[in-house]
C-alpha atoms as a PDB file:
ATOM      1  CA  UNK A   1       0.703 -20.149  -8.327  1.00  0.00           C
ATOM      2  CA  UNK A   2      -2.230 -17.919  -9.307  1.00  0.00           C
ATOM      3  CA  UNK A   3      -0.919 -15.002  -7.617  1.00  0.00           C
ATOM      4  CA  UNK A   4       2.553 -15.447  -9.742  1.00  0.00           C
ATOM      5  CA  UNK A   5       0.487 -16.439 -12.891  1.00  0.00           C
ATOM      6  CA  UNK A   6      -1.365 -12.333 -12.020  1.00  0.00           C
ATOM      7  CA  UNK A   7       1.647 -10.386 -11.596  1.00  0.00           C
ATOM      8  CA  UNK A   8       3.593 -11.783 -14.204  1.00  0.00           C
ATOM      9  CA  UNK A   9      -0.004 -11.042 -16.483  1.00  0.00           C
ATOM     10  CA  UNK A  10       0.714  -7.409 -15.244  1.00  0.00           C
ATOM     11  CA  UNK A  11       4.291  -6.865 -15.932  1.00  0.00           C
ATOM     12  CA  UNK A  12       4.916  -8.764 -19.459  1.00  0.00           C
ATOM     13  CA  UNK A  13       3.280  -6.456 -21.635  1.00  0.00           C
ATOM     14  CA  UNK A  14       5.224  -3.438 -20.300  1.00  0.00           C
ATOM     15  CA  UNK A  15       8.503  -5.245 -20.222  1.00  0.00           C
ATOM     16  CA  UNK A  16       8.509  -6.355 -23.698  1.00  0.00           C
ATOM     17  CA  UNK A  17       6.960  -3.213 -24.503  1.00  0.00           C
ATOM     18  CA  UNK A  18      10.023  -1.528 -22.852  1.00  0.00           C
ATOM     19  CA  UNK A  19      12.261  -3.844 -24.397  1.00  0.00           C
ATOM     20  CA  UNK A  20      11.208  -3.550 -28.242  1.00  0.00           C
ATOM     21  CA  UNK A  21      11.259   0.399 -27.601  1.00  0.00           C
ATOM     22  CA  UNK A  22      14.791   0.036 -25.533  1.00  0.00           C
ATOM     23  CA  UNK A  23      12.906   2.283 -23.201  1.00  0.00           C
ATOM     24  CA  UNK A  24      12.209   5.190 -25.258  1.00  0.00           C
ATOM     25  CA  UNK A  25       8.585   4.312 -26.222  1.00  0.00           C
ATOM     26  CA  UNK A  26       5.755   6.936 -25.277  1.00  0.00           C
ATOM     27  CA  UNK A  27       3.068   4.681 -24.400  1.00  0.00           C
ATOM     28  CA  UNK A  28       4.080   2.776 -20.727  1.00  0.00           C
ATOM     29  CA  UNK A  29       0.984   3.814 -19.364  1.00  0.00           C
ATOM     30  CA  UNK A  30      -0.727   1.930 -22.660  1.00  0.00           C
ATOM     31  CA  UNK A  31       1.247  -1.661 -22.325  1.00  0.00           C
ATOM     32  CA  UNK A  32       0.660  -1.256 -18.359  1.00  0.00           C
ATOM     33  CA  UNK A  33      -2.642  -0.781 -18.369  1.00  0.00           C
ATOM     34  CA  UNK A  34      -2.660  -3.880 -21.046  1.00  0.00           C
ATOM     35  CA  UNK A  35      -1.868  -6.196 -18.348  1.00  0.00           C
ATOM     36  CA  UNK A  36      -3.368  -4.977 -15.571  1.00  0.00           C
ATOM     37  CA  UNK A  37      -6.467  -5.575 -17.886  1.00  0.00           C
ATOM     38  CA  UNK A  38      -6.031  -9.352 -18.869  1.00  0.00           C
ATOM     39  CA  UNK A  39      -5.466  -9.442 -15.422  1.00  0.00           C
ATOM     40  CA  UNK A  40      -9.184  -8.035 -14.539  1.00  0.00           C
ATOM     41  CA  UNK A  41     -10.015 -10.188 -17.542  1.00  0.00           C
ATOM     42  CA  UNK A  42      -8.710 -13.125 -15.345  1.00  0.00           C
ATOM     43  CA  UNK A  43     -10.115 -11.992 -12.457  1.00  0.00           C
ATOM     44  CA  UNK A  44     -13.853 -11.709 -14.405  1.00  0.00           C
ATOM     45  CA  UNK A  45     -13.564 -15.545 -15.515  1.00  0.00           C
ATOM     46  CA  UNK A  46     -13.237 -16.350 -12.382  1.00  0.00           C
ATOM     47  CA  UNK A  47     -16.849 -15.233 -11.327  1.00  0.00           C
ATOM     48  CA  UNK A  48     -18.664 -17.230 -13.709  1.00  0.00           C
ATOM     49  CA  UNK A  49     -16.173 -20.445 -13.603  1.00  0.00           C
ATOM     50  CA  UNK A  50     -15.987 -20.776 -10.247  1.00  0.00           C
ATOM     51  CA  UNK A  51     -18.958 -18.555  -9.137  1.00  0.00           C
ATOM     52  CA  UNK A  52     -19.796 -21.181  -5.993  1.00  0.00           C
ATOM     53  CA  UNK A  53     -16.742 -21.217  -5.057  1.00  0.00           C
ATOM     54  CA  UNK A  54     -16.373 -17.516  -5.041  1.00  0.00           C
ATOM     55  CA  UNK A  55     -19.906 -16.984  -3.648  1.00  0.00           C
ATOM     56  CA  UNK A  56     -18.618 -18.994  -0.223  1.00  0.00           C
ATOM     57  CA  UNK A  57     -15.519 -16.684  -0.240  1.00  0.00           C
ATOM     58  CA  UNK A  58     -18.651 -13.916   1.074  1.00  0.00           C
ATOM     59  CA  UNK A  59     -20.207 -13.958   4.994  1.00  0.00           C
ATOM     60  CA  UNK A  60     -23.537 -16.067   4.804  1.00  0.00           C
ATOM     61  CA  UNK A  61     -24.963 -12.430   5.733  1.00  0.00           C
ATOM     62  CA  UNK A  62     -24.596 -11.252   2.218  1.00  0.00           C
ATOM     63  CA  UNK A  63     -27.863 -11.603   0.357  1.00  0.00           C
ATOM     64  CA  UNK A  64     -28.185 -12.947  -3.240  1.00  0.00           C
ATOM     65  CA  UNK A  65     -24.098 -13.761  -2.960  1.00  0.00           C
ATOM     66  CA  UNK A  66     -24.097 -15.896  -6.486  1.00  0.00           C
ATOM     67  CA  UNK A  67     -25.627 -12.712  -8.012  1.00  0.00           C
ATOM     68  CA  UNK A  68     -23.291 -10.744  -6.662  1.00  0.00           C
ATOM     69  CA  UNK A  69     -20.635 -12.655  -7.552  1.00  0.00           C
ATOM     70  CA  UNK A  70     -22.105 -12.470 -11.159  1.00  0.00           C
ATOM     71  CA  UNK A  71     -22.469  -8.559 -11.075  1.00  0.00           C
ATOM     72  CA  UNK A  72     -18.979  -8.218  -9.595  1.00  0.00           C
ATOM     73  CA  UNK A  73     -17.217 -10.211 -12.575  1.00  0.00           C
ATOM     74  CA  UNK A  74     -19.525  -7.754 -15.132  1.00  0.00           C
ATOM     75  CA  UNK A  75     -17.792  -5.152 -13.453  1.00  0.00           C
ATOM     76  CA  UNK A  76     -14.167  -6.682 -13.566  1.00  0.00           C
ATOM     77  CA  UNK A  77     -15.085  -7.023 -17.670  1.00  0.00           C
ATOM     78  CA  UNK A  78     -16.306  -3.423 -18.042  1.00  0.00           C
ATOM     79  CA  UNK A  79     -13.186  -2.262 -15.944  1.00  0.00           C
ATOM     80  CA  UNK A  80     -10.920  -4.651 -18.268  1.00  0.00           C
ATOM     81  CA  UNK A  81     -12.361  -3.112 -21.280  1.00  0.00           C
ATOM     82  CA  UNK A  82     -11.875   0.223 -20.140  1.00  0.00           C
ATOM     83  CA  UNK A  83      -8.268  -0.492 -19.515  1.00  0.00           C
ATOM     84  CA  UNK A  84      -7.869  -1.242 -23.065  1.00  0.00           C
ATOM     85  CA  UNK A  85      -9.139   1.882 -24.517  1.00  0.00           C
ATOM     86  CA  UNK A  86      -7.571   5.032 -24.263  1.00  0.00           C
ATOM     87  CA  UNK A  87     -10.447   7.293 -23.672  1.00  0.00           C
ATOM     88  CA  UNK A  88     -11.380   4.998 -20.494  1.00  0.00           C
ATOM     89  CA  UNK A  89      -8.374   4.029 -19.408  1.00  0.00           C
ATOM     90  CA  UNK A  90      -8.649   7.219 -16.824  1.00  0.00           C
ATOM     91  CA  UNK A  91     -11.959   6.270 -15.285  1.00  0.00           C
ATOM     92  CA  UNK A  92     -11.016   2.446 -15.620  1.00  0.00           C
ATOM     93  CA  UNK A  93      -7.672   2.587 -13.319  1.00  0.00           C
ATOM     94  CA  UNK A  94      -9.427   4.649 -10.507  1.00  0.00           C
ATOM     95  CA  UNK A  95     -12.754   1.553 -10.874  1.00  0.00           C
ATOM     96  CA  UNK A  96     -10.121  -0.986 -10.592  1.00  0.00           C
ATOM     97  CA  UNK A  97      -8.343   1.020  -7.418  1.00  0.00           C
ATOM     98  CA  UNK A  98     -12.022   0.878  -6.189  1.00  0.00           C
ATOM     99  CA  UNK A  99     -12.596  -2.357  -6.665  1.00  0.00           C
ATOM    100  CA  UNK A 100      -8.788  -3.841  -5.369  1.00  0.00           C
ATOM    101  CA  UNK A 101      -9.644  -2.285  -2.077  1.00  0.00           C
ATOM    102  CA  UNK A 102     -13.450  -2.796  -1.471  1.00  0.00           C
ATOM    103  CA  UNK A 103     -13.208  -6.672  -2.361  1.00  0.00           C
ATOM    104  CA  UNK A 104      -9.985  -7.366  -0.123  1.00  0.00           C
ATOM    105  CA  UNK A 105     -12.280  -7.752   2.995  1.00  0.00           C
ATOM    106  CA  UNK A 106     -13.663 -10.810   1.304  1.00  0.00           C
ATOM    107  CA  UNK A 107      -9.913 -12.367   1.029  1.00  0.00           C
ATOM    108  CA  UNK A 108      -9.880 -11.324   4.378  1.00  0.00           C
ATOM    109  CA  UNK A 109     -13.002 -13.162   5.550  1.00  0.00           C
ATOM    110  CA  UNK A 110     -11.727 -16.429   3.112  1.00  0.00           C
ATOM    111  CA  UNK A 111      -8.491 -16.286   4.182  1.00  0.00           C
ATOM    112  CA  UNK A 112      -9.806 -16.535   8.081  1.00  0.00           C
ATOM    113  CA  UNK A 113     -12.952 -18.944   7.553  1.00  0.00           C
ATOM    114  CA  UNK A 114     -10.725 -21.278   5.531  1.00  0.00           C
ATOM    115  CA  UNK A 115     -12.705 -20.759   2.229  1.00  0.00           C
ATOM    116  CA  UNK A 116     -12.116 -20.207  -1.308  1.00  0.00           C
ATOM    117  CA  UNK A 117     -11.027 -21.469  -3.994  1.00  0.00           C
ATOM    118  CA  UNK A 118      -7.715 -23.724  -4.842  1.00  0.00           C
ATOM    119  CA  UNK A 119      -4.658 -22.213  -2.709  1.00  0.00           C
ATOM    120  CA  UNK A 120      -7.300 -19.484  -1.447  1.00  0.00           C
ATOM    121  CA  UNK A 121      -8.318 -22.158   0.579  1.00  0.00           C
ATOM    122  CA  UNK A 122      -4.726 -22.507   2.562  1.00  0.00           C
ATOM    123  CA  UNK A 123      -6.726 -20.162   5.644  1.00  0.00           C
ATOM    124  CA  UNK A 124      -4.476 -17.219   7.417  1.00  0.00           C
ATOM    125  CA  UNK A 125      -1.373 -17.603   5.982  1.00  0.00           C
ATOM    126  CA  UNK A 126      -2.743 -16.981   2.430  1.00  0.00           C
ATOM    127  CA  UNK A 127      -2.534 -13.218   3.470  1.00  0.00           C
ATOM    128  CA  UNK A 128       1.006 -13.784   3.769  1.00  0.00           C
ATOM    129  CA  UNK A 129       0.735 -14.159  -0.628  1.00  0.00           C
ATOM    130  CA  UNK A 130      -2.380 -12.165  -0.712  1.00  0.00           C
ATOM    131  CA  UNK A 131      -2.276  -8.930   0.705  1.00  0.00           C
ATOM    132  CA  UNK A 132       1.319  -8.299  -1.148  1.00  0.00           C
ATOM    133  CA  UNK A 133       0.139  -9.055  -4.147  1.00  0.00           C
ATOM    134  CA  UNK A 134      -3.406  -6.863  -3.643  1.00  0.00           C
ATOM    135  CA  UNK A 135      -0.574  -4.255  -2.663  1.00  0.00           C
ATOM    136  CA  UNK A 136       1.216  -5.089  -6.147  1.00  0.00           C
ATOM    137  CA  UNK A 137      -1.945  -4.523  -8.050  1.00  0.00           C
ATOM    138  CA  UNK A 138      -2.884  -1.400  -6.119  1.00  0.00           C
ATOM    139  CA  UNK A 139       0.627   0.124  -6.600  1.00  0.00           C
ATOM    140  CA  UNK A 140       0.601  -1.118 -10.412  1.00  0.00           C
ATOM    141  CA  UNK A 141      -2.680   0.379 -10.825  1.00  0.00           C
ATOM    142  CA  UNK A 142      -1.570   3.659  -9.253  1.00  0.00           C
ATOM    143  CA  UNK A 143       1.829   3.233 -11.102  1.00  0.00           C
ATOM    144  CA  UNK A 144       2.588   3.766 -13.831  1.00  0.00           C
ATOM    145  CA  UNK A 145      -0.935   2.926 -15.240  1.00  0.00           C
ATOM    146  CA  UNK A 146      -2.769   6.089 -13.519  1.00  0.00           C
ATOM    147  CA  UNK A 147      -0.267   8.398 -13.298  1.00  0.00           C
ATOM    148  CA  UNK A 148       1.190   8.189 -16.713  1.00  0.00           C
ATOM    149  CA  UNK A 149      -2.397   7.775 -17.896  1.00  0.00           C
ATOM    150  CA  UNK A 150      -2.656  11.870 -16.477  1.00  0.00           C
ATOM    151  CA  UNK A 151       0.268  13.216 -16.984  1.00  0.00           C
ATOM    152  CA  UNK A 152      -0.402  12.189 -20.829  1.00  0.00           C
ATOM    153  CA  UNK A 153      -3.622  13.489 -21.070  1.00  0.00           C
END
């Protein structure tokens, strides 16, 4: 249900942006880039909510894993904030391209170890959900937030 809960997070803004505008408005990039940040804003809470939880999600050969859970959501915020502002919106859709592919090996690991957190904890066949919807936010993220985002500049 999470996963649904994210994309949806994504998409409203831009639809009812699109919409109110009847599809004329100049700023798509804006309203996407508005949900793909409440998204990372999501995403952050998660770290210091559920930061155990999260922490297992890691190989035990990860040192200070809580910490790094904790530095990890800091970086979902910063990323979130600079979705929301126009002169880091640029620099704040490549960070959150970074970060959608360098922490899917930790879905990965969860997914296989059978850890996680609430239906991350389902084992294998939560790739099935997850790796679409890391696709989703990768592609969103990409398009239209980045691309717009440069061809407006």
């Amino acid at each position: 249900m999470d996963d649904l809960f994210i994309a949806l997070t994504c998409v409203v803004p831009l639809v009812v942006y699109l919409l109110w505008t009847k599809g004329q408005g100049p700023n798509k990039a804006r309203y996407a880039c508005i949900g793909l940040g409440l998204a990372f804003c999501y995403f952050a809470l998660g770290h210091f909510v559920v930061t155990d939880e999260l922490a297992q999600m890691l190989p035990q050969w990860v040192p200070q894993r809580r910490l790094l859970i904790h530095i990890t959501g800091c970086l979902e915020v910063l990323i979130a904030a600079g979705l929301f502002t126009e002169r880091w919106r640029g620099l704040a859709t490549i960070a959150a391209a970074f970060v959608l592919i360098a922490f899917f090996p930790a879905n990965i690991y969860a997914a296989v170890h059978h850890v996680g957190v609430g239906e991350h904890q389902q084992g294998p066949q939560y790739l099935w959900v997850r790796t679409p919807l890391q696709l989703f936010l990768l592609a969103w993220t990409l398009w239209p937030c980045r691309l717009k985002v440069r061809n407006a500049a």
